[in-house]
PDB file of N, CA and C in Angstrom:
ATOM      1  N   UNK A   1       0.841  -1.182   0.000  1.00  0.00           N
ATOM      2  CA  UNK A   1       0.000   0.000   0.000  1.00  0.00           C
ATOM      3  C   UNK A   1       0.881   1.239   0.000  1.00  0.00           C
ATOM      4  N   UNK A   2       0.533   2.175  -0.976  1.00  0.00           N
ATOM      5  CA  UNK A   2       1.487   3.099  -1.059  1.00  0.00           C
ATOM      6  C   UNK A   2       0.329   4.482   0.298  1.00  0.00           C
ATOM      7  N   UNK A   3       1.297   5.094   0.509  1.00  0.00           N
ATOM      8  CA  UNK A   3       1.257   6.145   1.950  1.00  0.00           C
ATOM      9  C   UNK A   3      -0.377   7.076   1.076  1.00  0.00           C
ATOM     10  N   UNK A   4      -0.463   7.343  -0.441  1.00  0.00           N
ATOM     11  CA  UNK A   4      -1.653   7.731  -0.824  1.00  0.00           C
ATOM     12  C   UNK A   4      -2.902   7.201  -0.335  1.00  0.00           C
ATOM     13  N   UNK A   5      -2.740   5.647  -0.693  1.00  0.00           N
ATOM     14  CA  UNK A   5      -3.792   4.797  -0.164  1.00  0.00           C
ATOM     15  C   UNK A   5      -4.264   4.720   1.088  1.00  0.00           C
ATOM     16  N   UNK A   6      -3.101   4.800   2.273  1.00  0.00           N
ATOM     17  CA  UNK A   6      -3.569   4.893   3.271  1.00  0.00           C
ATOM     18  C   UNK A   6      -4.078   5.817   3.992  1.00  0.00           C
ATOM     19  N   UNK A   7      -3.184   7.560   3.348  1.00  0.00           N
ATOM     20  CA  UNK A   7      -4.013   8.718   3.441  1.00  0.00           C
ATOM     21  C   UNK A   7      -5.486   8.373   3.303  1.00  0.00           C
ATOM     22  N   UNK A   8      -5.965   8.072   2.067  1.00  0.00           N
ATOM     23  CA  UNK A   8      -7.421   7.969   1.659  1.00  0.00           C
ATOM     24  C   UNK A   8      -7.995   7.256   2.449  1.00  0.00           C
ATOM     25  N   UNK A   9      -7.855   6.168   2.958  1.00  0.00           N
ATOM     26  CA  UNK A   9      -8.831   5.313   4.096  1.00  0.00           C
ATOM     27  C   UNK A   9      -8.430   5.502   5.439  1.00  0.00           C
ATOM     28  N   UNK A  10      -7.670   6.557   5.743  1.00  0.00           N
ATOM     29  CA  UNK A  10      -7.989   6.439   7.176  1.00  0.00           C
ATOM     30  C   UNK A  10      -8.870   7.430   7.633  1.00  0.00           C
ATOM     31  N   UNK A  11      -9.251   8.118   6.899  1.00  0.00           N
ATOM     32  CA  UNK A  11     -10.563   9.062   7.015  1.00  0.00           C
ATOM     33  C   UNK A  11     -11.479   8.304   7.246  1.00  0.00           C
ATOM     34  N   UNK A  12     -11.909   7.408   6.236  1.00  0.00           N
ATOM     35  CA  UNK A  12     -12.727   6.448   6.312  1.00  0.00           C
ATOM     36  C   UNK A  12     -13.165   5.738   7.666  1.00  0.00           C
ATOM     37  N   UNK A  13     -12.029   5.226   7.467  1.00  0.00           N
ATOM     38  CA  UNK A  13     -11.699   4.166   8.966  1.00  0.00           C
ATOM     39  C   UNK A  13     -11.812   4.921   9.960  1.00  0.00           C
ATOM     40  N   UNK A  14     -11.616   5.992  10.548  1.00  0.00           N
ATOM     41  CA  UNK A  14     -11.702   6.890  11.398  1.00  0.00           C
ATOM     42  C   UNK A  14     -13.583   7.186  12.076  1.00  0.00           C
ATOM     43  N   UNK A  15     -14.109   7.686  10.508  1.00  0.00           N
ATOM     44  CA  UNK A  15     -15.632   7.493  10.455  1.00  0.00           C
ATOM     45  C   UNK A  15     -16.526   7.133  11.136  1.00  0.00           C
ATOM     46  N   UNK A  16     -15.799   5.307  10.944  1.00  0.00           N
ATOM     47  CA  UNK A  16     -16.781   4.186  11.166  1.00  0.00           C
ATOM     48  C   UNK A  16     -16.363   3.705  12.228  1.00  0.00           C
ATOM     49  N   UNK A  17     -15.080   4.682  12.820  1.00  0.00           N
ATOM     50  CA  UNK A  17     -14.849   3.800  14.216  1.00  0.00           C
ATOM     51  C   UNK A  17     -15.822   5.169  15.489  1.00  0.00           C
ATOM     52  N   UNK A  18     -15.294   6.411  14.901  1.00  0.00           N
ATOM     53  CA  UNK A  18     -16.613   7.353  15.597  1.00  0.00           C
ATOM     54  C   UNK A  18     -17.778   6.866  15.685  1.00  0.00           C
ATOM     55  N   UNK A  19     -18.523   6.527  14.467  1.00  0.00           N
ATOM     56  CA  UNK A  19     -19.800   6.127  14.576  1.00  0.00           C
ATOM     57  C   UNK A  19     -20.342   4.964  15.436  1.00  0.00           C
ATOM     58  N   UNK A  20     -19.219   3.758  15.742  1.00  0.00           N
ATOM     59  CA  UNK A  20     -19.469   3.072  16.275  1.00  0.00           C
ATOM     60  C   UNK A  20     -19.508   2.982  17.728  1.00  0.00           C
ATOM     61  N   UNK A  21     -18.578   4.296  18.161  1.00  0.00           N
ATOM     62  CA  UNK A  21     -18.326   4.587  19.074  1.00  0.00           C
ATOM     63  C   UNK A  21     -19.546   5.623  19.919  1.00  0.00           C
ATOM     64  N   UNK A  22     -20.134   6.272  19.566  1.00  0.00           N
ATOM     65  CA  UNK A  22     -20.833   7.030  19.406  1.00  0.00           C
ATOM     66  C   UNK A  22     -22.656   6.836  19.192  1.00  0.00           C
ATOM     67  N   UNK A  23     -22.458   5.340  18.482  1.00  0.00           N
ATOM     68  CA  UNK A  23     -24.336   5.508  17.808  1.00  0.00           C
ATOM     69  C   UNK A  23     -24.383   3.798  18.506  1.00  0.00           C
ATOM     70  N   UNK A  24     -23.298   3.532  17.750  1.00  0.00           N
ATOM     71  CA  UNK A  24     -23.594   1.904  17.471  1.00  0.00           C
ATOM     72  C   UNK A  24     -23.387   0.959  19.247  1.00  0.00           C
ATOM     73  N   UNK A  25     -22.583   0.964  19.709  1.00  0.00           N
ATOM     74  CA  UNK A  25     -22.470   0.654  21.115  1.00  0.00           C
ATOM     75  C   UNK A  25     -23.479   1.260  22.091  1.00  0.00           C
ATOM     76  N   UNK A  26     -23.476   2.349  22.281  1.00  0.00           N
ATOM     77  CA  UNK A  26     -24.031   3.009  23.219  1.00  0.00           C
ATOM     78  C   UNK A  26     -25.724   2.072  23.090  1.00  0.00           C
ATOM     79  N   UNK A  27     -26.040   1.708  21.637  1.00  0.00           N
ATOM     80  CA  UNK A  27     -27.483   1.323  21.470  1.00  0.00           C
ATOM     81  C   UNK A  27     -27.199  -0.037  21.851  1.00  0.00           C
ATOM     82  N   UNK A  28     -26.470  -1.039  21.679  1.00  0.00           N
ATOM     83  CA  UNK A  28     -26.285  -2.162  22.519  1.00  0.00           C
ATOM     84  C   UNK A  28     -26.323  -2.185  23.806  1.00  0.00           C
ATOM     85  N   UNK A  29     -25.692  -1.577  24.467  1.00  0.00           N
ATOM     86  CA  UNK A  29     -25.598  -1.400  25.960  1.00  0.00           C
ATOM     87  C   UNK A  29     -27.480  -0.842  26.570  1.00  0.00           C
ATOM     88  N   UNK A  30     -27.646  -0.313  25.905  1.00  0.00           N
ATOM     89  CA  UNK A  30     -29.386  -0.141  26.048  1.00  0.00           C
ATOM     90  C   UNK A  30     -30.558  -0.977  25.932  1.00  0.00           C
ATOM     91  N   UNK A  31     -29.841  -1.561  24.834  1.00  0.00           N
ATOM     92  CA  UNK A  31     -30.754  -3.191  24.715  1.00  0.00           C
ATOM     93  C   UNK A  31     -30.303  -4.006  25.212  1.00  0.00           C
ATOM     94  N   UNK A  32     -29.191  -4.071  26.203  1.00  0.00           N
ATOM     95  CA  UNK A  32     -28.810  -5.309  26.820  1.00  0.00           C
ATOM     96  C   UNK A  32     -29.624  -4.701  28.273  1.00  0.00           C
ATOM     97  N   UNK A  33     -29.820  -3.430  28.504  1.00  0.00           N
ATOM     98  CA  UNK A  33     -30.081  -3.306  30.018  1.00  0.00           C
ATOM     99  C   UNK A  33     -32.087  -3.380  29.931  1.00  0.00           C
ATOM    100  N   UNK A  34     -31.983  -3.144  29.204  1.00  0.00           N
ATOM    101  CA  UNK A  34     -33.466  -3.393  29.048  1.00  0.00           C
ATOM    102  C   UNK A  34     -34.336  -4.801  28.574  1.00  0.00           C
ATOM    103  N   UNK A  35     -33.058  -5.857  28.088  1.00  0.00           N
ATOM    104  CA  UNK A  35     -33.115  -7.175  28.307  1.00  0.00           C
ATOM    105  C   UNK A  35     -33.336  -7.554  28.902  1.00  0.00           C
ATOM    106  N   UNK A  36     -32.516  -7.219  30.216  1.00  0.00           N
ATOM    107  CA  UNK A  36     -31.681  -7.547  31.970  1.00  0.00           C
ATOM    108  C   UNK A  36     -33.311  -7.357  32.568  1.00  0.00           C
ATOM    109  N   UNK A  37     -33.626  -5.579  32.259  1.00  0.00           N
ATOM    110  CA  UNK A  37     -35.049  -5.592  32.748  1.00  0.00           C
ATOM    111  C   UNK A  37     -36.293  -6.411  32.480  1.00  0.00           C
ATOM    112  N   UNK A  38     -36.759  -6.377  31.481  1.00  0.00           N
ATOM    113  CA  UNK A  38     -37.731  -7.393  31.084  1.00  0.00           C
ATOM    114  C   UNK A  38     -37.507  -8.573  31.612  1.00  0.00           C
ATOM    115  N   UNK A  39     -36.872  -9.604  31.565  1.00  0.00           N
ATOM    116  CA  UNK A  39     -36.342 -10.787  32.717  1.00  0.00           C
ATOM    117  C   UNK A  39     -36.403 -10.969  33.813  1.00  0.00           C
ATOM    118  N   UNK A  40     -36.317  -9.478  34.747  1.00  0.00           N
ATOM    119  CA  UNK A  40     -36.255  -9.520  36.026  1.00  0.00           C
ATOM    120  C   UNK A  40     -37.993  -9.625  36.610  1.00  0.00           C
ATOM    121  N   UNK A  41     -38.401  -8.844  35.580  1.00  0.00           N
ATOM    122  CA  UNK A  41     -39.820  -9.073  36.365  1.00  0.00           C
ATOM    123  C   UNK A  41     -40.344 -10.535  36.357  1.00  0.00           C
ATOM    124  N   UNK A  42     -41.356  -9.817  37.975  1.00  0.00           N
ATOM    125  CA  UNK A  42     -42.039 -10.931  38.539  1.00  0.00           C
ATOM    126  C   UNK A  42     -43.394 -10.910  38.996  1.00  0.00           C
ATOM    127  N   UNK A  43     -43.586 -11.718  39.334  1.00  0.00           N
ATOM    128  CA  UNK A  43     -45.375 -11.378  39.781  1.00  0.00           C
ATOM    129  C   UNK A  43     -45.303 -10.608  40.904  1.00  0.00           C
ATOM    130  N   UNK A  44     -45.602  -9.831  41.340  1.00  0.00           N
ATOM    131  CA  UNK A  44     -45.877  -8.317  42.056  1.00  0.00           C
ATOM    132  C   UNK A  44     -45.014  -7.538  41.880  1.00  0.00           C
ATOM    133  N   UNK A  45     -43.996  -6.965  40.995  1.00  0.00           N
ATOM    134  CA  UNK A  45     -43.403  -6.543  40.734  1.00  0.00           C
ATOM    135  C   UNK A  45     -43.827  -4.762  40.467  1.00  0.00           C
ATOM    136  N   UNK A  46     -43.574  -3.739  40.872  1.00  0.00           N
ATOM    137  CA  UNK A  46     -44.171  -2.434  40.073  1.00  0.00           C
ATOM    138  C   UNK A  46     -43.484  -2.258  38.778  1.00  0.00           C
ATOM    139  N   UNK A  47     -44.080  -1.818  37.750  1.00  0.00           N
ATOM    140  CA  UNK A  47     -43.442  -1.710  36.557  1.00  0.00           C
ATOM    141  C   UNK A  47     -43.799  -0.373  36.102  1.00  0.00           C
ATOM    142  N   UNK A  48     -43.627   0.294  34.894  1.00  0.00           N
ATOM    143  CA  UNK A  48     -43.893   1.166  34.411  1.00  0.00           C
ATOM    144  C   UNK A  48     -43.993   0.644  32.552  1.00  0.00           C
ATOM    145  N   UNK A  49     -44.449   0.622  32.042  1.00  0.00           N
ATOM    146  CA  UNK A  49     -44.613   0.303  30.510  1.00  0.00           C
ATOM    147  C   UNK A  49     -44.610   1.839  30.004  1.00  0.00           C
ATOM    148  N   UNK A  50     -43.958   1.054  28.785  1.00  0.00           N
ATOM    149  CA  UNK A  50     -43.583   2.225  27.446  1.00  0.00           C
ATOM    150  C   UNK A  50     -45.049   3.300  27.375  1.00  0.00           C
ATOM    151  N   UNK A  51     -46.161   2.915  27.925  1.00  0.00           N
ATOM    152  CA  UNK A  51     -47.090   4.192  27.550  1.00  0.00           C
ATOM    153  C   UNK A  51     -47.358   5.305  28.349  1.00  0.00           C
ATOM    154  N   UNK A  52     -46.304   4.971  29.626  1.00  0.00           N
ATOM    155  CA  UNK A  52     -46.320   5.621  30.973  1.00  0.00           C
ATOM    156  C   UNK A  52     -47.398   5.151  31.821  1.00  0.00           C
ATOM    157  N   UNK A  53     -47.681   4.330  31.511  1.00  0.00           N
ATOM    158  CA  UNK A  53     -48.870   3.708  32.842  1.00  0.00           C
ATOM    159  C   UNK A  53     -47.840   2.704  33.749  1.00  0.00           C
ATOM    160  N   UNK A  54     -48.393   3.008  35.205  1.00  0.00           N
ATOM    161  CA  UNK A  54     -47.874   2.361  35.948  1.00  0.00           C
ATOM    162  C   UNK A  54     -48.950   1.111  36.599  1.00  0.00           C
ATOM    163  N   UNK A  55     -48.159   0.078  37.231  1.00  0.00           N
ATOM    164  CA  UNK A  55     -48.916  -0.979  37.666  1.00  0.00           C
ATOM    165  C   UNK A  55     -48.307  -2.181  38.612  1.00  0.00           C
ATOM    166  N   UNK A  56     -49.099  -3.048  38.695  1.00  0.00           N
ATOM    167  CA  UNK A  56     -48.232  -4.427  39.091  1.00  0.00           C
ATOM    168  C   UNK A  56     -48.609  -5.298  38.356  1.00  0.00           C
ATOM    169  N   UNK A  57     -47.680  -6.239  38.398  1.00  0.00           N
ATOM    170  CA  UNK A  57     -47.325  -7.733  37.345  1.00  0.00           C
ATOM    171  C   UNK A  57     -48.281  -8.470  38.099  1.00  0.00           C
ATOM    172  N   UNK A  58     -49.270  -8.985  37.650  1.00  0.00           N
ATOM    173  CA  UNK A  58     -50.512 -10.044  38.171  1.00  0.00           C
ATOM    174  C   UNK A  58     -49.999 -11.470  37.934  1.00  0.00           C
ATOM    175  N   UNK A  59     -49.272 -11.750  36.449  1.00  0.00           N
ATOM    176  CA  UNK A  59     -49.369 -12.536  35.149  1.00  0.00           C
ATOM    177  C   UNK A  59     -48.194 -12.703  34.605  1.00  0.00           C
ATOM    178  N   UNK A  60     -47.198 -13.730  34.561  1.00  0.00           N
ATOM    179  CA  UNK A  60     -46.184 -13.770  33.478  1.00  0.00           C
ATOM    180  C   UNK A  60     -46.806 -15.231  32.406  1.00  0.00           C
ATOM    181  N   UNK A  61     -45.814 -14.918  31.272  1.00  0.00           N
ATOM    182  CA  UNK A  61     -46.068 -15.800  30.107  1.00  0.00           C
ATOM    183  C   UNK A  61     -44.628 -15.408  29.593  1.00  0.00           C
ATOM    184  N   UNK A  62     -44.070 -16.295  28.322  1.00  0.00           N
ATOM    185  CA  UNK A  62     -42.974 -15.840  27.733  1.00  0.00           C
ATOM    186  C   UNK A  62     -42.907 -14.540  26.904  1.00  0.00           C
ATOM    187  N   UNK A  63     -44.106 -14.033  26.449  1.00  0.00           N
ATOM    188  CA  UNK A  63     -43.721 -13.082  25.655  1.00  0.00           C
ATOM    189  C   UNK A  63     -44.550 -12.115  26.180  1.00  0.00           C
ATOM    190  N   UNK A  64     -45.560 -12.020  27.255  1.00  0.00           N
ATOM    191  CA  UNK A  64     -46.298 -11.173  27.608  1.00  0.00           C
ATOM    192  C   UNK A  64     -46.536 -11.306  29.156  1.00  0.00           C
ATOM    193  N   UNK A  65     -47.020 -10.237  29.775  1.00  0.00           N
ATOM    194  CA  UNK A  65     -47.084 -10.004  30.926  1.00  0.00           C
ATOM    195  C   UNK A  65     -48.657  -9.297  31.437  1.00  0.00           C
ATOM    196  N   UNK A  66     -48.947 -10.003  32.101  1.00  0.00           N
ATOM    197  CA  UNK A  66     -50.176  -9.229  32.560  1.00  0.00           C
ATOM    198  C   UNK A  66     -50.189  -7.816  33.829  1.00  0.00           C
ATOM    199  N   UNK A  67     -50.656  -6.929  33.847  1.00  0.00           N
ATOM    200  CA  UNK A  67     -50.489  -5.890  34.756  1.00  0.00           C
ATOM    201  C   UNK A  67     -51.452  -5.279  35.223  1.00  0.00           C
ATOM    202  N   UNK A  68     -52.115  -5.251  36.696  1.00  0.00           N
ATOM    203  CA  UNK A  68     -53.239  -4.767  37.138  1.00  0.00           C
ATOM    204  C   UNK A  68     -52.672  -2.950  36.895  1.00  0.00           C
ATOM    205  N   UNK A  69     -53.192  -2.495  36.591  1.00  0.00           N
ATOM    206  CA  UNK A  69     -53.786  -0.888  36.437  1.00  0.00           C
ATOM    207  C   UNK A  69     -53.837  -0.326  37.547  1.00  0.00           C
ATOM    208  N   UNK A  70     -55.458  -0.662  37.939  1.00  0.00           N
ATOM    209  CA  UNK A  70     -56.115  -0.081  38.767  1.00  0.00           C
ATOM    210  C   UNK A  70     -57.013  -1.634  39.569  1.00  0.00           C
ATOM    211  N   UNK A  71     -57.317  -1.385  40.482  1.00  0.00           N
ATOM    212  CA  UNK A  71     -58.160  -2.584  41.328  1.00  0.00           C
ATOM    213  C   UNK A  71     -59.187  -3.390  40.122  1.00  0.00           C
ATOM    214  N   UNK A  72     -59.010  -4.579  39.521  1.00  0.00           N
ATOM    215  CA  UNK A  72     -59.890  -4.956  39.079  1.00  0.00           C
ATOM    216  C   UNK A  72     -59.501  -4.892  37.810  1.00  0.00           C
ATOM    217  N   UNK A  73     -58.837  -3.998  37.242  1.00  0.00           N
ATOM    218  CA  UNK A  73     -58.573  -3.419  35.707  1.00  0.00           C
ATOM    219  C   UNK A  73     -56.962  -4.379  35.188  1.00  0.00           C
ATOM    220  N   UNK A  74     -56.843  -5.198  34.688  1.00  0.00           N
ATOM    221  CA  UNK A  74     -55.979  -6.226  34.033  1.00  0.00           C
ATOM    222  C   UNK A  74     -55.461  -6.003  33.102  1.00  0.00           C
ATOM    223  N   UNK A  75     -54.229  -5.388  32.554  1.00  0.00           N
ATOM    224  CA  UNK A  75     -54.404  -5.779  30.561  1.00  0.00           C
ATOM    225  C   UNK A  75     -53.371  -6.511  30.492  1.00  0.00           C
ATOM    226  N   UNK A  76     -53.593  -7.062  29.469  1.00  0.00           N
ATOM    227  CA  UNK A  76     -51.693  -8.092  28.662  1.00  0.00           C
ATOM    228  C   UNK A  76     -50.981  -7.664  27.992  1.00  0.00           C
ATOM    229  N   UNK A  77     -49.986  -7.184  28.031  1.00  0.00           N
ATOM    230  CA  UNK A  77     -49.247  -5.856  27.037  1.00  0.00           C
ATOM    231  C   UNK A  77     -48.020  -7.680  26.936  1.00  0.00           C
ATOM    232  N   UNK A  78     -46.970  -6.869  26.112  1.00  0.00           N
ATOM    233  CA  UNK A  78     -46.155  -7.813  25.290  1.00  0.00           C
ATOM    234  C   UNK A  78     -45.060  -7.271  26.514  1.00  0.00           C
ATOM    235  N   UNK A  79     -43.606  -8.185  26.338  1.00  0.00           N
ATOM    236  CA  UNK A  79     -43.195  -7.732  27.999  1.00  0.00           C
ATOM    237  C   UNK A  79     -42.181  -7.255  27.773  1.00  0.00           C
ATOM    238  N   UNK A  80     -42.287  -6.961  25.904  1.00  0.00           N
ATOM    239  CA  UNK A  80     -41.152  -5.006  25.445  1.00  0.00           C
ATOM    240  C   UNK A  80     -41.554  -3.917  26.022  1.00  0.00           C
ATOM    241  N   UNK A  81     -43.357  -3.760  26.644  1.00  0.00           N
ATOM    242  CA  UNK A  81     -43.373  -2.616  26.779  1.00  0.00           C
ATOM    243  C   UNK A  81     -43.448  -2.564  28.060  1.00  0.00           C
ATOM    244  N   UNK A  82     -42.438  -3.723  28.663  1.00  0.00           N
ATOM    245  CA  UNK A  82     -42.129  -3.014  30.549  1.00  0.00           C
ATOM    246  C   UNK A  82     -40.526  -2.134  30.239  1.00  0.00           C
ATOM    247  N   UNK A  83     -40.993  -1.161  30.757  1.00  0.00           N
ATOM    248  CA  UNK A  83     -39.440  -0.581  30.298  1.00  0.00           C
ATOM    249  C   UNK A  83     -39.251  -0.385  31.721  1.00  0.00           C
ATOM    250  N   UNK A  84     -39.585  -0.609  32.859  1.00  0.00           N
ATOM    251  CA  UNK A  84     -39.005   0.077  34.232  1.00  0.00           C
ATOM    252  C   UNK A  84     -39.157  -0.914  35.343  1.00  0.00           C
ATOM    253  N   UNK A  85     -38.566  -1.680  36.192  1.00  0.00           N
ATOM    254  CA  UNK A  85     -39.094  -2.321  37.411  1.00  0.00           C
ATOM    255  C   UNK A  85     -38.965  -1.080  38.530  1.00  0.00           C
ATOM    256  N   UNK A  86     -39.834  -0.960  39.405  1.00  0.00           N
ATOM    257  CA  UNK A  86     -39.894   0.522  40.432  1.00  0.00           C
ATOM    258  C   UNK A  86     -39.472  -0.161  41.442  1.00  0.00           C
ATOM    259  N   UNK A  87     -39.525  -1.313  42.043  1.00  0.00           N
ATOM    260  CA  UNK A  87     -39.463  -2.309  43.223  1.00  0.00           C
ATOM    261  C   UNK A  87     -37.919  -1.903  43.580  1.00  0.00           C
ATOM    262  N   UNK A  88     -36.972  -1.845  42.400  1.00  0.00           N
ATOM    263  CA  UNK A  88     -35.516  -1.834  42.619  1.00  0.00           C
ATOM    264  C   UNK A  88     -35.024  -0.452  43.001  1.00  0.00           C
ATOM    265  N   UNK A  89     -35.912   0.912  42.382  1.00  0.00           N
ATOM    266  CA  UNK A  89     -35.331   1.964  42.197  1.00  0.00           C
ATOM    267  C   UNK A  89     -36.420   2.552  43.253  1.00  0.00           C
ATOM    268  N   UNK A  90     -37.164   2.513  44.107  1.00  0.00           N
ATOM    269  CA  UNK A  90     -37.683   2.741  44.893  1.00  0.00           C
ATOM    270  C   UNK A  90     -37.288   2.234  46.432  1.00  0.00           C
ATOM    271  N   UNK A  91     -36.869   3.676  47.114  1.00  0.00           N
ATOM    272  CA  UNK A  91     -36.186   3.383  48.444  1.00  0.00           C
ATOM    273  C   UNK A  91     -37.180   3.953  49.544  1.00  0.00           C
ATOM    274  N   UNK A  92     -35.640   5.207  50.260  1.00  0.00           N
ATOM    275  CA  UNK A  92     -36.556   6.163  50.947  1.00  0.00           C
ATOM    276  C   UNK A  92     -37.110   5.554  52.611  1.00  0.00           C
ATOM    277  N   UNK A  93     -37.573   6.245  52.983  1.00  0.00           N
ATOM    278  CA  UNK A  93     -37.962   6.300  54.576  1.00  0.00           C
ATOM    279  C   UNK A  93     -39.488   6.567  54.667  1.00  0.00           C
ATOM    280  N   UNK A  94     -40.066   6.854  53.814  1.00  0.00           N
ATOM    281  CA  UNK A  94     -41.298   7.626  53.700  1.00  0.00           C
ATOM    282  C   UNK A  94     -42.145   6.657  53.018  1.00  0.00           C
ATOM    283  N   UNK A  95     -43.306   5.806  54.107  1.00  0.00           N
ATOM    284  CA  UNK A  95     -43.733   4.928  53.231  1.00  0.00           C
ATOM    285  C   UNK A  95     -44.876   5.294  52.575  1.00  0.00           C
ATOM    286  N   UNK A  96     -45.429   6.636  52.809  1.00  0.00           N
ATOM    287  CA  UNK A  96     -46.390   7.300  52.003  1.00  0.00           C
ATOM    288  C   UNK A  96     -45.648   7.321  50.524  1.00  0.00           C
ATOM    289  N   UNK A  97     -44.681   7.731  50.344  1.00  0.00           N
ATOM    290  CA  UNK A  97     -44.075   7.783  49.115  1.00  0.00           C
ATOM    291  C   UNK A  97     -44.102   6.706  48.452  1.00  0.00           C
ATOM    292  N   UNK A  98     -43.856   5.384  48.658  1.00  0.00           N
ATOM    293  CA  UNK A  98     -43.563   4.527  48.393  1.00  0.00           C
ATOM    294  C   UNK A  98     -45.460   4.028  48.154  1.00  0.00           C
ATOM    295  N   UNK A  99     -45.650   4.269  48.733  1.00  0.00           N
ATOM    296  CA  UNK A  99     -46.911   3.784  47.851  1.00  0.00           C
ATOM    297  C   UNK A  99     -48.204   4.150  46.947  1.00  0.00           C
ATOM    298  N   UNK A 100     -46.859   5.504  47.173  1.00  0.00           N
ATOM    299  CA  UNK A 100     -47.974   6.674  45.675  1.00  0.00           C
ATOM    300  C   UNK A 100     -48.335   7.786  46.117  1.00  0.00           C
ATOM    301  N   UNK A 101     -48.858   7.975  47.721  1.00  0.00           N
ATOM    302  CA  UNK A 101     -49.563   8.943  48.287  1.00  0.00           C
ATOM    303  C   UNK A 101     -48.834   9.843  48.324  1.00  0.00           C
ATOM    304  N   UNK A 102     -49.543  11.225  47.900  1.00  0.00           N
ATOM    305  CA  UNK A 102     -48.743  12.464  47.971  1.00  0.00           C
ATOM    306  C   UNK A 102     -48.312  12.922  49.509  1.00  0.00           C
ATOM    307  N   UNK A 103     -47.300  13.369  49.584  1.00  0.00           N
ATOM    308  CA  UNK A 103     -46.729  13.467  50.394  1.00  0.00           C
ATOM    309  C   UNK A 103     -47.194  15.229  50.911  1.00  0.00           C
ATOM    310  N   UNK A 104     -47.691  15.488  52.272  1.00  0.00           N
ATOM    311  CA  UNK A 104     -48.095  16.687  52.560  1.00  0.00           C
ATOM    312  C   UNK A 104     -46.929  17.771  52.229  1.00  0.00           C
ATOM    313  N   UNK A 105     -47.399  19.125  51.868  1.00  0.00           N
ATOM    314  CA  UNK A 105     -46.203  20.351  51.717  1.00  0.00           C
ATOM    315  C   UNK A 105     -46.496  21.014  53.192  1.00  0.00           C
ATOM    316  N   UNK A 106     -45.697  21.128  54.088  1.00  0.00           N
ATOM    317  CA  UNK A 106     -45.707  21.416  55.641  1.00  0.00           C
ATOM    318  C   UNK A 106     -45.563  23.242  55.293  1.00  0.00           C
ATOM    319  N   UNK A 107     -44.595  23.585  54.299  1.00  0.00           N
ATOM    320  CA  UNK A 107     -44.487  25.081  54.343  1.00  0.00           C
ATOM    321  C   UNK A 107     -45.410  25.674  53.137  1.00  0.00           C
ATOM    322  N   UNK A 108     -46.667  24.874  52.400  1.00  0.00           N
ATOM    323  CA  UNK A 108     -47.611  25.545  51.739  1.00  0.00           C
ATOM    324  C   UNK A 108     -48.171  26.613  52.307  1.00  0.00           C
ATOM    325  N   UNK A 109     -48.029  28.029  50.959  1.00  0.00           N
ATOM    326  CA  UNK A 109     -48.523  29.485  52.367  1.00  0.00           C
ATOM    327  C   UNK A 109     -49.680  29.416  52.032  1.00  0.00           C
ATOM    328  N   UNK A 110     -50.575  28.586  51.186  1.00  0.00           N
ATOM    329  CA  UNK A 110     -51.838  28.747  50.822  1.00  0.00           C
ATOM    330  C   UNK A 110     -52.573  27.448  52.133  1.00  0.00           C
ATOM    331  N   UNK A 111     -51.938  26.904  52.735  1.00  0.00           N
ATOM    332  CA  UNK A 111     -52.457  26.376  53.793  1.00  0.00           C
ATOM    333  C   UNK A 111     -53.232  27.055  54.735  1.00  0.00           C
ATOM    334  N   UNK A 112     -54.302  26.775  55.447  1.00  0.00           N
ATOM    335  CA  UNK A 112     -54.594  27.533  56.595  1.00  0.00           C
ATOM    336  C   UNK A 112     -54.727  26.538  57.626  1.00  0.00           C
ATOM    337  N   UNK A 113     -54.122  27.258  58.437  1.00  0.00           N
ATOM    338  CA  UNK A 113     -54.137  26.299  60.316  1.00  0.00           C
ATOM    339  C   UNK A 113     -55.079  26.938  60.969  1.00  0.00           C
ATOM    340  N   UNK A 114     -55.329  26.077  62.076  1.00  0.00           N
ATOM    341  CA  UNK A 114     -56.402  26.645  63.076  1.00  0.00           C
ATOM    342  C   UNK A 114     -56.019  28.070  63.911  1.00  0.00           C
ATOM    343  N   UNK A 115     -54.620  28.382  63.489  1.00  0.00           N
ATOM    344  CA  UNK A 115     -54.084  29.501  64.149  1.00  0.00           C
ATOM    345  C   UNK A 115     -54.412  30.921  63.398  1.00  0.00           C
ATOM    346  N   UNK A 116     -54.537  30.502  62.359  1.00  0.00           N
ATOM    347  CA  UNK A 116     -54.778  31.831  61.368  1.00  0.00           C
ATOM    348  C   UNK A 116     -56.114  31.949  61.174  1.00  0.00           C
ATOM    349  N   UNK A 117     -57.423  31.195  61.601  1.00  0.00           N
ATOM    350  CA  UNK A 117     -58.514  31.549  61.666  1.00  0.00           C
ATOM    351  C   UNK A 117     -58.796  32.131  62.581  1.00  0.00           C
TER     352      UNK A 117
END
C-alpha cells in the first residue's frame, strides 16, 4: 500500500470507528439493560410500561405479561413494553411515598391552620 492509499482510508476508517463509538455501542448497551429488565420481572413486581402507565405484574407468560392498572382493571401488554421495574429503584424512609400517596407540603402558604382563623 502506497502512503496515498492509506491517506485515503484512514478518514474512512476513522468514520466508522466514531460512529461506532458514538451511535452503534451506546445502542447495545441499552438493549442489553433493558433485556436484563424485562427478565427480572415478577409477579408483584411495580413496573412502568412504554405508555407511561404504571402498575403491578398479576401474570407472566414468555412473551407477555399481565399488569393490574387499577383494582380490578388487568391488561396483557407484550413484555417489550415493561421498560421500568420501580421495586428496585424505589427506596426512601417515607412509606407514604412509596406507595404513591402524595406526600403533605408542611411550608404551603396557601395552607390555613387553626391559628390563622
Amino acid at each position: 500500500m502506497s502512503a496515498e492509499t492509506l491517506g485515503g482510508i484512514l478518514p474512512l476508517v476513522l468514520i466508522v470507528l466514531v460512529f461506532w463509538l458514538l451511535v452503534i455501542r451506546p445502542a447495545r448497551k441499552r438493549q442489553q439493560e433493558m433485556g436484563r429488565v424485562q427478565s427480572s420481572v415478577q409477579t408483584g413486581s411495580q413496573v412502568m410500561l412504554s405508555s407511561g402507565f404504571f402498575g403491578t405484574v398479576v401474570g407472566l407468560a414468555d412473551e407477555t405479561v399481565q399488569v393490574e392498572l387499577a383494582p380490578g382493571t388487568v391488561v396483557k401488554v407484550a413484555r417489550q413494553a415493561v421498560v421500568r421495574v420501580l421495586d428496585d429503584l424505589e427506596g426512601g424512609d417515607d412509606p407514604d411515598q412509596q406507595r404513591g400517596t402524595p406526600a403533605t407540603n408542611e411550608t404551603d402558604p396557601t395552607r390555613r391552620t387553626d391559628e390563622q382563623e
